[in-house]
PDB file of N, CA and C in Angstrom:
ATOM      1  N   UNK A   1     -27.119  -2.318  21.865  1.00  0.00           N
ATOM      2  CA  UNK A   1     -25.728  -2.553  21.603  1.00  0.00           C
ATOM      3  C   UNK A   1     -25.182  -1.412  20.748  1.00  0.00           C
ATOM      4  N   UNK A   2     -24.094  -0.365  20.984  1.00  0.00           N
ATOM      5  CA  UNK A   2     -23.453   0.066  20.315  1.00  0.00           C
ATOM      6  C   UNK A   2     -22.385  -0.176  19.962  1.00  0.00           C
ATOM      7  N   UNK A   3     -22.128  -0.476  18.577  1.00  0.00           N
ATOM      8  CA  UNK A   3     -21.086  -0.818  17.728  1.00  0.00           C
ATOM      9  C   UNK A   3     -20.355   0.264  17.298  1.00  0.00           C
ATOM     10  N   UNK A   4     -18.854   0.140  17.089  1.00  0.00           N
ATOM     11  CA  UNK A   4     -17.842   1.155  17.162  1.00  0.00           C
ATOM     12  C   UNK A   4     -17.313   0.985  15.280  1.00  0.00           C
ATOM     13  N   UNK A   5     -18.601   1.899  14.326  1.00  0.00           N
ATOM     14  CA  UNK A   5     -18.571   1.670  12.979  1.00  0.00           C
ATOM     15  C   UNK A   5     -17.383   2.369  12.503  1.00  0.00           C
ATOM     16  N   UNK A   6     -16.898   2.500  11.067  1.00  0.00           N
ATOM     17  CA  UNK A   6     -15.761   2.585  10.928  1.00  0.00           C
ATOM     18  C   UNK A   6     -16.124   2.836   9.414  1.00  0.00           C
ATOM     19  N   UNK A   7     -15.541   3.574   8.524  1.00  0.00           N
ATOM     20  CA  UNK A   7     -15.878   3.764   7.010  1.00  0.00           C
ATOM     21  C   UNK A   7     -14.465   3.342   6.363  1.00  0.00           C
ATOM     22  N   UNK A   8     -14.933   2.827   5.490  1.00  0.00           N
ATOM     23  CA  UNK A   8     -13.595   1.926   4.301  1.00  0.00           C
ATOM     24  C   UNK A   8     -14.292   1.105   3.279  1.00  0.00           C
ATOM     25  N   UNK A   9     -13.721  -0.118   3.368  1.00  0.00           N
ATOM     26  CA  UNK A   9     -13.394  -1.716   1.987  1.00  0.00           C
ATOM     27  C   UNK A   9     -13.436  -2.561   2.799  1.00  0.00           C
ATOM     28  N   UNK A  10     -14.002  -3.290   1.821  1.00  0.00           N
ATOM     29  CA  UNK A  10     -14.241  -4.917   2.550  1.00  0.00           C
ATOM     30  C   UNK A  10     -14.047  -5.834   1.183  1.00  0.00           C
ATOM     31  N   UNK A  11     -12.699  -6.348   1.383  1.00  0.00           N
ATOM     32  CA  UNK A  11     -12.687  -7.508   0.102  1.00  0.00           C
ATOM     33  C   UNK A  11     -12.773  -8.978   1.138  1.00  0.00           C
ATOM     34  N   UNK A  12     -13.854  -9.374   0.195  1.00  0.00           N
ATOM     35  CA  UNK A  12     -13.832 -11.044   0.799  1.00  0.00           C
ATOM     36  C   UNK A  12     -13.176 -11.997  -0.174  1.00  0.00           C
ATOM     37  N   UNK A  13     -12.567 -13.007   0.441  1.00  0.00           N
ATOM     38  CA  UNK A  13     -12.001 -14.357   0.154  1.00  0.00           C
ATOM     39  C   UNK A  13     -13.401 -14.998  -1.140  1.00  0.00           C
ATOM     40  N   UNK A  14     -12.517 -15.439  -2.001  1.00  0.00           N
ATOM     41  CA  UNK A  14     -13.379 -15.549  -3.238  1.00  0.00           C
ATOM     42  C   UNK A  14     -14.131 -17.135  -2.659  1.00  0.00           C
ATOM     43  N   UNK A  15     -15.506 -16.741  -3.236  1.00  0.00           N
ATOM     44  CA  UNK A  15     -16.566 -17.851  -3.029  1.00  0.00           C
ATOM     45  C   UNK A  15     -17.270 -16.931  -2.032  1.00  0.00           C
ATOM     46  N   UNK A  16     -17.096 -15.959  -1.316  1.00  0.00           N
ATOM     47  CA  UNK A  16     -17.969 -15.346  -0.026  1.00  0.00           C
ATOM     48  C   UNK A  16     -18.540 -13.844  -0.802  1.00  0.00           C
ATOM     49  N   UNK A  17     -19.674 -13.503  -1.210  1.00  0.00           N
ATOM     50  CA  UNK A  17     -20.257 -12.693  -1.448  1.00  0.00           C
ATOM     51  C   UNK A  17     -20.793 -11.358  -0.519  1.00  0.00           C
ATOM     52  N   UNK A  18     -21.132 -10.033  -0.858  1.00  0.00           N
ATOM     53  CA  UNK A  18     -22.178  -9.308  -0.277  1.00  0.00           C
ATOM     54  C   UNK A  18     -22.923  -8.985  -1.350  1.00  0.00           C
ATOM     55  N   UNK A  19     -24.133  -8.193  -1.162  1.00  0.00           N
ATOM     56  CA  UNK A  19     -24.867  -7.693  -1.758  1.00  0.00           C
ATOM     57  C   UNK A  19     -24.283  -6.167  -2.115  1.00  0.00           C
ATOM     58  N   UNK A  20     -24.322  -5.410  -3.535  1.00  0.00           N
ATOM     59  CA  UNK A  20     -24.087  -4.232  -3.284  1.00  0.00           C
ATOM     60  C   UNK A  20     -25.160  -2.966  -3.439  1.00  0.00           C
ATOM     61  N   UNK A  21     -25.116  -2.369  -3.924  1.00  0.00           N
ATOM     62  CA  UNK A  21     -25.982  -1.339  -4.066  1.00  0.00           C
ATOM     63  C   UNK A  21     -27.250  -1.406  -4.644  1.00  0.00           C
ATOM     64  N   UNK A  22     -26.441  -1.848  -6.171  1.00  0.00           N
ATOM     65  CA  UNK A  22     -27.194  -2.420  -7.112  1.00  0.00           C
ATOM     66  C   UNK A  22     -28.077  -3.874  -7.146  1.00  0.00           C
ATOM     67  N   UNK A  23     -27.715  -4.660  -5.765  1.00  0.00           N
ATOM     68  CA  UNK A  23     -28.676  -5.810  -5.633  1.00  0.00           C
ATOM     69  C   UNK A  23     -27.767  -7.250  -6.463  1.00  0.00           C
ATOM     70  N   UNK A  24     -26.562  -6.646  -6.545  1.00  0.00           N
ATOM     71  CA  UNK A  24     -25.633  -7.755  -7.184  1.00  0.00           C
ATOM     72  C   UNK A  24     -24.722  -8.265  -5.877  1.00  0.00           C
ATOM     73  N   UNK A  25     -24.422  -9.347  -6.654  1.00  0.00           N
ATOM     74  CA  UNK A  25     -23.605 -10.247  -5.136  1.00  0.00           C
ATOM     75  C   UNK A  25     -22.082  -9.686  -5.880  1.00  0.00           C
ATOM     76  N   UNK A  26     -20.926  -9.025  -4.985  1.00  0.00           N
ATOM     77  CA  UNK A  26     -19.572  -8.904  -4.876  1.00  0.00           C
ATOM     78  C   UNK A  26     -18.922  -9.272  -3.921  1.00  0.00           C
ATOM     79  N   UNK A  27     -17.521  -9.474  -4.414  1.00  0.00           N
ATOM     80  CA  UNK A  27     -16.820  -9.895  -3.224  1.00  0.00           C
ATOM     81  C   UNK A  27     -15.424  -8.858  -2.849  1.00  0.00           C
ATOM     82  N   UNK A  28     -16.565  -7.485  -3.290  1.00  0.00           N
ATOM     83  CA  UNK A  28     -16.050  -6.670  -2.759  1.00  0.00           C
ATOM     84  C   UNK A  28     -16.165  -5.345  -2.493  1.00  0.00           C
ATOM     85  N   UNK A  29     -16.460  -4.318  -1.621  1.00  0.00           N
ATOM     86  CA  UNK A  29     -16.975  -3.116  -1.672  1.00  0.00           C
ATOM     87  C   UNK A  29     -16.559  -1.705  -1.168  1.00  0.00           C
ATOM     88  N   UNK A  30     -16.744  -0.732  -1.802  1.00  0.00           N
ATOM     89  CA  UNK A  30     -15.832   0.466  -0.943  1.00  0.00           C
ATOM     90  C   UNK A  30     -17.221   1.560  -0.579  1.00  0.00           C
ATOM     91  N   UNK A  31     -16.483   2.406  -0.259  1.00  0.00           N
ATOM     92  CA  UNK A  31     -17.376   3.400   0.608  1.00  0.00           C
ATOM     93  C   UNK A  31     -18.697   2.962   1.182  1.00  0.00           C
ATOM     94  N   UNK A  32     -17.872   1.981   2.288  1.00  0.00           N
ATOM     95  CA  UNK A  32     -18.964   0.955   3.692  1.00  0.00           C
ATOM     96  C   UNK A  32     -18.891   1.718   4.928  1.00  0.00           C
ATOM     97  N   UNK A  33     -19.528   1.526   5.891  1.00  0.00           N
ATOM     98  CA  UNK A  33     -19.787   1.305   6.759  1.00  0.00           C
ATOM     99  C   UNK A  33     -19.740   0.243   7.365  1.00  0.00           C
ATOM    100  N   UNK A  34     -18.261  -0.300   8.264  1.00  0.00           N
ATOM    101  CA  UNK A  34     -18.662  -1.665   8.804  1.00  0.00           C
ATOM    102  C   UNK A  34     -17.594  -1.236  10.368  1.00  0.00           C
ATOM    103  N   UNK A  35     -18.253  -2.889  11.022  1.00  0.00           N
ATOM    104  CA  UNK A  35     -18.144  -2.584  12.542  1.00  0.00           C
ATOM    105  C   UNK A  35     -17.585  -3.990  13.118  1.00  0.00           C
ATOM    106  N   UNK A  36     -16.901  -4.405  13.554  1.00  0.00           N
ATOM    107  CA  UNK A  36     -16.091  -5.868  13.953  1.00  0.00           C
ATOM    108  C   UNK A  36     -16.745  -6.354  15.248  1.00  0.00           C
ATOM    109  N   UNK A  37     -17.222  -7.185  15.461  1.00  0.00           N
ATOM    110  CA  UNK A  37     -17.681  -7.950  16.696  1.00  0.00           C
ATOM    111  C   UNK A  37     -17.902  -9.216  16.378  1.00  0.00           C
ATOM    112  N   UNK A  38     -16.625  -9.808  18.067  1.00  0.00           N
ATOM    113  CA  UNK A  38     -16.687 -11.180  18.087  1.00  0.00           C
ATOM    114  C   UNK A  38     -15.935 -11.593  16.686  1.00  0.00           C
ATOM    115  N   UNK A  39     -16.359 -12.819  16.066  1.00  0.00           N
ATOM    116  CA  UNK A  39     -15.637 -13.687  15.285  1.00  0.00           C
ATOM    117  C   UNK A  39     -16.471 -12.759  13.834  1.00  0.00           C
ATOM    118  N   UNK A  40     -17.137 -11.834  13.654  1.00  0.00           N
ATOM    119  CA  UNK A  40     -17.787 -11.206  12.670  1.00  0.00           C
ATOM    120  C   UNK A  40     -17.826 -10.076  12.177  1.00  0.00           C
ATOM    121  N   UNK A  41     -17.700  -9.383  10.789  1.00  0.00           N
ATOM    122  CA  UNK A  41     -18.011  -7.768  10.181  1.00  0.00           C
ATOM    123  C   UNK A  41     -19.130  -7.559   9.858  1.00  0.00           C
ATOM    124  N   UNK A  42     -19.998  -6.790  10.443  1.00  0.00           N
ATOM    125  CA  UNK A  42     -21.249  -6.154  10.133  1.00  0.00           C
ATOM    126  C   UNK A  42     -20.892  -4.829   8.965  1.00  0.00           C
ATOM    127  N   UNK A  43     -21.511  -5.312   7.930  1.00  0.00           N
ATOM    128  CA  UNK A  43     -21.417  -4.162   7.170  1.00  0.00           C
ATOM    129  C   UNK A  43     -22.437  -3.536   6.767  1.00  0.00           C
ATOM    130  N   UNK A  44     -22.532  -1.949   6.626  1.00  0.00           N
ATOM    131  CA  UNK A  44     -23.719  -0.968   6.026  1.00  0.00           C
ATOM    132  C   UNK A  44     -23.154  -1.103   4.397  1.00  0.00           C
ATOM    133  N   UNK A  45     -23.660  -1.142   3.265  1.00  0.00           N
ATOM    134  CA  UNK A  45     -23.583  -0.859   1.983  1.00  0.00           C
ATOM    135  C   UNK A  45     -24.260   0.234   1.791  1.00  0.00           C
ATOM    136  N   UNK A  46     -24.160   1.637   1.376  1.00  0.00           N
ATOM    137  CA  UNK A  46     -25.198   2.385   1.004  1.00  0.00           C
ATOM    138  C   UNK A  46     -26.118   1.931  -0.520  1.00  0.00           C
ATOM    139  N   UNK A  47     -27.336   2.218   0.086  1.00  0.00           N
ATOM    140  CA  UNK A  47     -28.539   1.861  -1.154  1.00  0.00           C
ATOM    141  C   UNK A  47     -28.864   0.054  -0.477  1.00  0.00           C
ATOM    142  N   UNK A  48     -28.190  -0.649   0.228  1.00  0.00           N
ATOM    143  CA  UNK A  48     -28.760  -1.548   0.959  1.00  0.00           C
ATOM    144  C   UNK A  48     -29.968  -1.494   2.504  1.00  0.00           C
ATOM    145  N   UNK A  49     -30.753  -2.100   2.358  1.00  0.00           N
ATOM    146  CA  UNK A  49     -31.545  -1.740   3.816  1.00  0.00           C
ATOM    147  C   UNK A  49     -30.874  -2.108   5.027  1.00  0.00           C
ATOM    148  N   UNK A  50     -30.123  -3.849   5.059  1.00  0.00           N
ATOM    149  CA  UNK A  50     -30.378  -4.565   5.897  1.00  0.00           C
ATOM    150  C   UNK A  50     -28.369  -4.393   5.988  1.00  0.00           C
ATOM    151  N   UNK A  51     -28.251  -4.476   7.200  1.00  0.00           N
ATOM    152  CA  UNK A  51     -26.505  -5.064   7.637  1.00  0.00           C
ATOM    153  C   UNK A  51     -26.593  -6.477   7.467  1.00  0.00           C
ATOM    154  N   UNK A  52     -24.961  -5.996   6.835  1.00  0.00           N
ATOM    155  CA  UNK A  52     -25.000  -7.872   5.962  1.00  0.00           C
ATOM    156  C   UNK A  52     -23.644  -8.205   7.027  1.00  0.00           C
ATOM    157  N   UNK A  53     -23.710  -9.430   6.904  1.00  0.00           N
ATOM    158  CA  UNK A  53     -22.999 -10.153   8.216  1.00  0.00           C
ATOM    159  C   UNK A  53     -21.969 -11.156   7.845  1.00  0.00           C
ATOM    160  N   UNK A  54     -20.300 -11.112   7.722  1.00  0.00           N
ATOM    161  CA  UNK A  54     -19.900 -12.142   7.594  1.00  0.00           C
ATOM    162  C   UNK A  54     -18.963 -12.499   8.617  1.00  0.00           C
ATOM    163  N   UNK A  55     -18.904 -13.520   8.468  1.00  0.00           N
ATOM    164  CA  UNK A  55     -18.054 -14.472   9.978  1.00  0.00           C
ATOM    165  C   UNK A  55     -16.388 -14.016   9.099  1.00  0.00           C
ATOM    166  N   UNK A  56     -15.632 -13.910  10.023  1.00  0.00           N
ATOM    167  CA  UNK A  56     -14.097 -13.167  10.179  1.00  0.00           C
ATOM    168  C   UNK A  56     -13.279 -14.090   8.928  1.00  0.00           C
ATOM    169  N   UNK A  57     -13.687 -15.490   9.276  1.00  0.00           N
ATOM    170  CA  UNK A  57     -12.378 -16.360   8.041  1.00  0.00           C
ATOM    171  C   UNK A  57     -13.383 -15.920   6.533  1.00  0.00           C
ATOM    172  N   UNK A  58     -14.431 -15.200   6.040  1.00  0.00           N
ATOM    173  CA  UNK A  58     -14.382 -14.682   4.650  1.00  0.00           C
ATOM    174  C   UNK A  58     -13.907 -13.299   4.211  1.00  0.00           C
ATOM    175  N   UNK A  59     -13.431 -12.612   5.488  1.00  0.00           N
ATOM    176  CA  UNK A  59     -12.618 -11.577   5.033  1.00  0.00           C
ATOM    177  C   UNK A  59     -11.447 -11.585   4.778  1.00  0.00           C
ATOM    178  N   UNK A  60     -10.960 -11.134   3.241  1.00  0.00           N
ATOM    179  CA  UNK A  60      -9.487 -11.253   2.694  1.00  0.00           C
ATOM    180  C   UNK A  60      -8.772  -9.976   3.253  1.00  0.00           C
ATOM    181  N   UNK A  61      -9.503  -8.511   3.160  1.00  0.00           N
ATOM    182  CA  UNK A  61      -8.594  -7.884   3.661  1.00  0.00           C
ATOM    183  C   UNK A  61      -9.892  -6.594   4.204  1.00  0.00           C
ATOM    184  N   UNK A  62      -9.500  -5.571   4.624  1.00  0.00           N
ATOM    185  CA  UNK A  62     -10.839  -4.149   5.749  1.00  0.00           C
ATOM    186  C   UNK A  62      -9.530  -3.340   5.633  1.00  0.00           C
ATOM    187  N   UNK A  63     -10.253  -2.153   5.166  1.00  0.00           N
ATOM    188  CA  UNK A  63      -9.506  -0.803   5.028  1.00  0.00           C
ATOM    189  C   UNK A  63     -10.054   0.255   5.525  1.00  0.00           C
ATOM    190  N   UNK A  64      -9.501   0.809   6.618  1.00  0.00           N
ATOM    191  CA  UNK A  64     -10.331   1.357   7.436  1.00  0.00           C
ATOM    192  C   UNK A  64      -9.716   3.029   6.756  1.00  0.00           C
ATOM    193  N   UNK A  65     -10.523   4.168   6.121  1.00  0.00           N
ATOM    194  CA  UNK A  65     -10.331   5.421   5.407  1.00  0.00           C
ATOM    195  C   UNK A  65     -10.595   6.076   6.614  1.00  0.00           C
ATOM    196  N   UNK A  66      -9.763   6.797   6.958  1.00  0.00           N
ATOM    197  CA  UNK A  66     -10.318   7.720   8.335  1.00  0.00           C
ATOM    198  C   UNK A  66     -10.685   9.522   7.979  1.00  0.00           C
TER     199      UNK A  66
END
């Protein structure tokens, strides 16, 4: 599957977390890597291993920096 990634922000709707760099939960992050599919944002965090995954109603707002 190739996903059509995109670099920006990801603020989530409070109560919905990611992981950031540092291994802390935020609910919010800049200079990402993330990619939209289906009802979901796959996001890269740099200094994270794994793409973190949230379903579309915990995103408050995606800023796509071109």
């Amino acid at each position: 599957m190739n996903r059509d990634w995109r670099n920006g922000s990801v603020e989530l709707v409070d109560g919905y977390t990611i992981t950031d760099g540092e291994g802390r939960a935020v609910g919010a992050a800049q200079g990402v890597r993330f990619a939209i599919e289906g009802g979901f944002v796959n996001i890269e965090v740099p200094g994270v291993a794994e793409v973190q995954v949230v379903s579309a109603p915990a995103v408050r707002r995606i800023v796509c920096h071109r």
